[in-house]
C-alpha atoms as a PDB file:
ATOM      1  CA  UNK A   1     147.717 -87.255 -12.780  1.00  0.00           C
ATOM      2  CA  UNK A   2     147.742 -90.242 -10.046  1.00  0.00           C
ATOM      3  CA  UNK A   3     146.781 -90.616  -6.666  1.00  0.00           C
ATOM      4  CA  UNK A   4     149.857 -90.448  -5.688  1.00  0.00           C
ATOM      5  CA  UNK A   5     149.509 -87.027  -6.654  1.00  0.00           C
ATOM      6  CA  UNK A   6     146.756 -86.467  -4.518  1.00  0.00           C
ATOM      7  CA  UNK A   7     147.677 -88.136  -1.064  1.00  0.00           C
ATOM      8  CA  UNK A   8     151.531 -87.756  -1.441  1.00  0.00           C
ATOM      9  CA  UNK A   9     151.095 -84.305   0.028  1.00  0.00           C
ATOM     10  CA  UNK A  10     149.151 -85.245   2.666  1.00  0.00           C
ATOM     11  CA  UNK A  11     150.392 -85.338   6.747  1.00  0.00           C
ATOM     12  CA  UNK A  12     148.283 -88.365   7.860  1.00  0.00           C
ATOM     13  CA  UNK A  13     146.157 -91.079   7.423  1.00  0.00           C
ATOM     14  CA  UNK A  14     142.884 -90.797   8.833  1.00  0.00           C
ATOM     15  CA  UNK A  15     141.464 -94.320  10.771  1.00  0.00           C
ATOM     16  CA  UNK A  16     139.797 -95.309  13.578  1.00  0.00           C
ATOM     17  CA  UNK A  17     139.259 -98.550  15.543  1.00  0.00           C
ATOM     18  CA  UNK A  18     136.995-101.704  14.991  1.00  0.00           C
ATOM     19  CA  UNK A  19     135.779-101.640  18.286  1.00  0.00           C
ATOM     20  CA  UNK A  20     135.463 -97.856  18.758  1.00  0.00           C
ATOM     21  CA  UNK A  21     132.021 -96.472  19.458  1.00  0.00           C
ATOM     22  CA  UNK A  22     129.883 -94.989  16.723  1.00  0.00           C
ATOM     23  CA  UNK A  23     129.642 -91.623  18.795  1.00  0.00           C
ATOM     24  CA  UNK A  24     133.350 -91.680  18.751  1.00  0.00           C
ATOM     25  CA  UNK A  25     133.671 -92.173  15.317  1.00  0.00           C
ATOM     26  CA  UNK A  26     131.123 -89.606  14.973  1.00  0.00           C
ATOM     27  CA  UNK A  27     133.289 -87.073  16.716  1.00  0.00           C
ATOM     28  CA  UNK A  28     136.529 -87.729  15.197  1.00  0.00           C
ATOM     29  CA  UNK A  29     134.958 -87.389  11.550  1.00  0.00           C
ATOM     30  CA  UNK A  30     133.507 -84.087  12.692  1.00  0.00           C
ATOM     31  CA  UNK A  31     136.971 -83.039  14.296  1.00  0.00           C
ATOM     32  CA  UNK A  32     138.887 -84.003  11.683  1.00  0.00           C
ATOM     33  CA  UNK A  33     136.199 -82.433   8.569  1.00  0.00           C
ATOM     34  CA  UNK A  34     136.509 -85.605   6.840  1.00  0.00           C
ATOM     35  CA  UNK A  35     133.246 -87.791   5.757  1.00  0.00           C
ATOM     36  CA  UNK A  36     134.780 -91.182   5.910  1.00  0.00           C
ATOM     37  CA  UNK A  37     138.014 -93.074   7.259  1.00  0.00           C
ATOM     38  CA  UNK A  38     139.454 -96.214   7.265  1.00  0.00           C
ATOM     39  CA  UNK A  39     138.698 -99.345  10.025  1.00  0.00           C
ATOM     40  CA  UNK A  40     141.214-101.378  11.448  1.00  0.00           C
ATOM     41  CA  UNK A  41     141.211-103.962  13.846  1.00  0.00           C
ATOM     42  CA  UNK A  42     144.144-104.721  16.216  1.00  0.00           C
ATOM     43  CA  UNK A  43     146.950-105.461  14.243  1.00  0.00           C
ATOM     44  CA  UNK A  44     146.287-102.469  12.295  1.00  0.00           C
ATOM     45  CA  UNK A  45     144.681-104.091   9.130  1.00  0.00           C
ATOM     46  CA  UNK A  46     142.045-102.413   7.449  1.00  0.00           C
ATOM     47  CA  UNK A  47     138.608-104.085   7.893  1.00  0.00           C
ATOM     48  CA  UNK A  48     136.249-101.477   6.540  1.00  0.00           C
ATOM     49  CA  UNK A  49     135.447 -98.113   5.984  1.00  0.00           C
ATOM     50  CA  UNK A  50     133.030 -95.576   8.158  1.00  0.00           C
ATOM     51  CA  UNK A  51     131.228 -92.750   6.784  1.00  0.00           C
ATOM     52  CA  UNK A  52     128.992 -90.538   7.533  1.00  0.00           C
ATOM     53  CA  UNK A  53     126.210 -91.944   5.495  1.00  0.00           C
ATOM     54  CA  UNK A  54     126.547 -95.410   7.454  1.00  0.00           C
ATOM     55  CA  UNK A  55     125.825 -93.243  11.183  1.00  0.00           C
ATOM     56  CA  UNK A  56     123.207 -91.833   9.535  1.00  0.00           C
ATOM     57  CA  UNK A  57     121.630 -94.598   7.187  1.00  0.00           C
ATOM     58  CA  UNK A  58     122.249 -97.451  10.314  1.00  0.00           C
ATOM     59  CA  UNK A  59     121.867 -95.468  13.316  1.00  0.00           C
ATOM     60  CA  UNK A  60     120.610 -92.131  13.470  1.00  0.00           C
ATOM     61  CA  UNK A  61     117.808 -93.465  11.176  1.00  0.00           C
ATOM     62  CA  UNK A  62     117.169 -96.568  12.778  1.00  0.00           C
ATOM     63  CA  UNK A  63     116.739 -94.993  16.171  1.00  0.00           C
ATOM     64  CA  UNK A  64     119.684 -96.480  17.712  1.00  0.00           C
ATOM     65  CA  UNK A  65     122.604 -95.437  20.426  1.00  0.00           C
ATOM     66  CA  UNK A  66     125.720 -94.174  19.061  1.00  0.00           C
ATOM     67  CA  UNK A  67     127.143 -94.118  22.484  1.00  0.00           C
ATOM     68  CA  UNK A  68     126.515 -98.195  22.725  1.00  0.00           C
ATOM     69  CA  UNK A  69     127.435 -99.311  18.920  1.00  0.00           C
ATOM     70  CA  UNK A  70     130.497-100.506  18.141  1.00  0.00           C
ATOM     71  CA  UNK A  71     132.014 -98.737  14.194  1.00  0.00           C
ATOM     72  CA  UNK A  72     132.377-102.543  13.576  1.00  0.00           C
ATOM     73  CA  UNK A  73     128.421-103.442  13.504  1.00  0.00           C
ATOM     74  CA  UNK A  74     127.800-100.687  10.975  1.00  0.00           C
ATOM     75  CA  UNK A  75     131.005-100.248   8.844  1.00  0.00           C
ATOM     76  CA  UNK A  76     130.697-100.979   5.394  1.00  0.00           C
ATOM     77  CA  UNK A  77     133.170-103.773   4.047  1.00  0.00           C
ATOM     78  CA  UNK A  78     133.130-104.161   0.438  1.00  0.00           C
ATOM     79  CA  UNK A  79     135.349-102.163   0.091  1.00  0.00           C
ATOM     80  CA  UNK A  80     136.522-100.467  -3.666  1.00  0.00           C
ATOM     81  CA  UNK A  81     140.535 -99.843  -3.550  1.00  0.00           C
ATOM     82  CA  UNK A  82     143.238 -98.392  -5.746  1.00  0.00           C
ATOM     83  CA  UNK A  83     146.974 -98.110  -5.940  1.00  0.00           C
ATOM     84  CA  UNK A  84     148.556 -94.910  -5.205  1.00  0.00           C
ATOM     85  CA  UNK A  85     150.287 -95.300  -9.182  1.00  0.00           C
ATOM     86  CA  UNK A  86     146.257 -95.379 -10.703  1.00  0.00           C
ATOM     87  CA  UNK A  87     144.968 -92.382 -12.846  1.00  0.00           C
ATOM     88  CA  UNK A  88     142.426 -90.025 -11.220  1.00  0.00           C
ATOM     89  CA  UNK A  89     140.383 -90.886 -14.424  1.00  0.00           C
ATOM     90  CA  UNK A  90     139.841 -94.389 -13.804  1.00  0.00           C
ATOM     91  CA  UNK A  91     139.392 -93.458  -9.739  1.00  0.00           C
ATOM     92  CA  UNK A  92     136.151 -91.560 -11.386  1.00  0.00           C
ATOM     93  CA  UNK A  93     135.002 -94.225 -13.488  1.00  0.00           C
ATOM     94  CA  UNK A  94     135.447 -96.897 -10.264  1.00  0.00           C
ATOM     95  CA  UNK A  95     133.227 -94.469  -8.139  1.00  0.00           C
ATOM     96  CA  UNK A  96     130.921 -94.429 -11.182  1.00  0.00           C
ATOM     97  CA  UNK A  97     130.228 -98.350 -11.766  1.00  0.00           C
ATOM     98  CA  UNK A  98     130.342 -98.559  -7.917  1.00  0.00           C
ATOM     99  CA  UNK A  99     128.495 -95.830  -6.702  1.00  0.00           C
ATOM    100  CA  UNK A 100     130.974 -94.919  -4.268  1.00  0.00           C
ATOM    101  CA  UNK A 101     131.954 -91.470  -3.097  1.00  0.00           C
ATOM    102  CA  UNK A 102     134.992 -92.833  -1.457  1.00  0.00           C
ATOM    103  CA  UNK A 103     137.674 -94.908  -2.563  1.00  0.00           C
ATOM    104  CA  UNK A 104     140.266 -96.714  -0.350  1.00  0.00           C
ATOM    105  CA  UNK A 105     143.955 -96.690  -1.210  1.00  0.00           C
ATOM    106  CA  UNK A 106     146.339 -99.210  -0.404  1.00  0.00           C
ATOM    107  CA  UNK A 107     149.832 -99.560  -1.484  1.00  0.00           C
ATOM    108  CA  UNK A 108     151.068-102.521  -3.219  1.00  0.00           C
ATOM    109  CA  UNK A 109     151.300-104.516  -0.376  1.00  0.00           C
ATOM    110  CA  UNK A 110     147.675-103.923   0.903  1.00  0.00           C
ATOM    111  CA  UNK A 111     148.859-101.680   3.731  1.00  0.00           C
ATOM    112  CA  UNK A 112     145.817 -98.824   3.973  1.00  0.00           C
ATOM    113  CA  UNK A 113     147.278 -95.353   3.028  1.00  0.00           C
ATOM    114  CA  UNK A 114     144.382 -92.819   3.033  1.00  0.00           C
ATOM    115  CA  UNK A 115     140.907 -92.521   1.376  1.00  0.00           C
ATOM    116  CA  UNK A 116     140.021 -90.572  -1.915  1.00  0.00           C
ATOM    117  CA  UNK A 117     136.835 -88.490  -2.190  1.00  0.00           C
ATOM    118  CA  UNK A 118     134.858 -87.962  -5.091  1.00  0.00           C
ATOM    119  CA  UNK A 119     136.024 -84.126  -4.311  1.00  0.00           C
ATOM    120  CA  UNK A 120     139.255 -84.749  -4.351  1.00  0.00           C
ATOM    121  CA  UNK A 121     138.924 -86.235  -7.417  1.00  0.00           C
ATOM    122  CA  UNK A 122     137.307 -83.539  -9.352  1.00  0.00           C
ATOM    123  CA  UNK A 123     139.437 -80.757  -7.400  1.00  0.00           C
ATOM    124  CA  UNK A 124     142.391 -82.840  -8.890  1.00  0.00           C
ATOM    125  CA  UNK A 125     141.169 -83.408 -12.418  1.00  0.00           C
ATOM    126  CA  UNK A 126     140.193 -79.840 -12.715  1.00  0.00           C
ATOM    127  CA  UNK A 127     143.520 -78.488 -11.643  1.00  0.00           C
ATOM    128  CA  UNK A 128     145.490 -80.948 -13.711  1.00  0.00           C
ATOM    129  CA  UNK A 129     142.921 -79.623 -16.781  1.00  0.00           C
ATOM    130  CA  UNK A 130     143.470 -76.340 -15.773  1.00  0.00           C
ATOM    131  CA  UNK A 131     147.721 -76.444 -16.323  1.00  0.00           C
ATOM    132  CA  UNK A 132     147.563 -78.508 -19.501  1.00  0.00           C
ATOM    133  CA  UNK A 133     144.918 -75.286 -20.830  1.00  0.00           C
ATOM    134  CA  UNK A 134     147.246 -72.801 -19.044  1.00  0.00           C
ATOM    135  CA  UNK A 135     150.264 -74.261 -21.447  1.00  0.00           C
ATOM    136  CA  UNK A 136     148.428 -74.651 -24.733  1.00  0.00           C
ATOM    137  CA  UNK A 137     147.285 -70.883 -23.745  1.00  0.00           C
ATOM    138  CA  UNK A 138     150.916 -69.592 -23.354  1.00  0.00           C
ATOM    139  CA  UNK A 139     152.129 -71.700 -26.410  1.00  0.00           C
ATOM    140  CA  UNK A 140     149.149 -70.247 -28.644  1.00  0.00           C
ATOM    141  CA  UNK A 141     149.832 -66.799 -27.204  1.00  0.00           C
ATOM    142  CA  UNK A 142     153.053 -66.356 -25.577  1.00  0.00           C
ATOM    143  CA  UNK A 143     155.567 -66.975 -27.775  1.00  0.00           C
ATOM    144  CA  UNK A 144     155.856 -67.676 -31.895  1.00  0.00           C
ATOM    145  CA  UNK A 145     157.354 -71.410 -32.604  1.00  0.00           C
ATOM    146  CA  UNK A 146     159.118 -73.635 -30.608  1.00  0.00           C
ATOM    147  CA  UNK A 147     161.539 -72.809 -27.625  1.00  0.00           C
END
């Protein structure tokens, strides 16, 4: 399975602006039940990712305004990416080395097309385990020798 797989389904792509404020951001992660989206900056190139850990770890924690912070003084920028054509396996092993819960995808081109979560990752793997155990079940048990 790819992550194609994954975010082909999907209706949108989640992002917010550079210069947006960090209670904004707040809100639209909150309104939209996601836990970190892409940043771009005015000609719509991706610049960084905010998540909820970074409001929490560089503001909330630090005692600081949301409603005067810009998403660009707290995004994080090194940013971990893969190509919608990569296996979900090696997304897993890229949050792994990295540490990352998140992982950016761009298409060939660089153009930002979504963001990966460590659940989406498992949710895929497991349902992509769960057919390929389904089949050897039904070729075990449903039917004597080949087609």
């Amino acid at each position: 399975m790819t992550v194609l797989c994954l975010i082909g389904s999907r209706s949108g792509v989640f992002s917010i602006r550079e210069d947006a404020t960090v209670h904004d951001a707040a809100r639209y992660l909150r309104e939209r039940r996601v836990r970190a989206v892409g940043v771009l900056d005015i000609l719509d190139q991706l610049v960084g990712v905010v998540s909820q850990s970074d409001i929490s770890d560089k503001v909330a924690a630090e005692n600081r305004c949301p409603a005067w912070m810009r998403v660009s003084e707290i995004m994080s920028t090194g940013l971990v990416t893969v190509t919608p054509d990569q296996s979900l396996n090696d997304c897993l092993r890229l949050m792994q080395q990295n540490g990352s819960y998140h992982l950016v995808v761009v298409d060939p081109s660089g153009a930002y097309r979504g963001m990966l979560s460590v659940i989406d990752l498992v949710t895929g793997i497991g349902s992509d385990e769960k057919a390929r155990a389904d089949m050897l079940e039904e070729f075990i048990f449903g039917r004597i020798g080949p087609p």
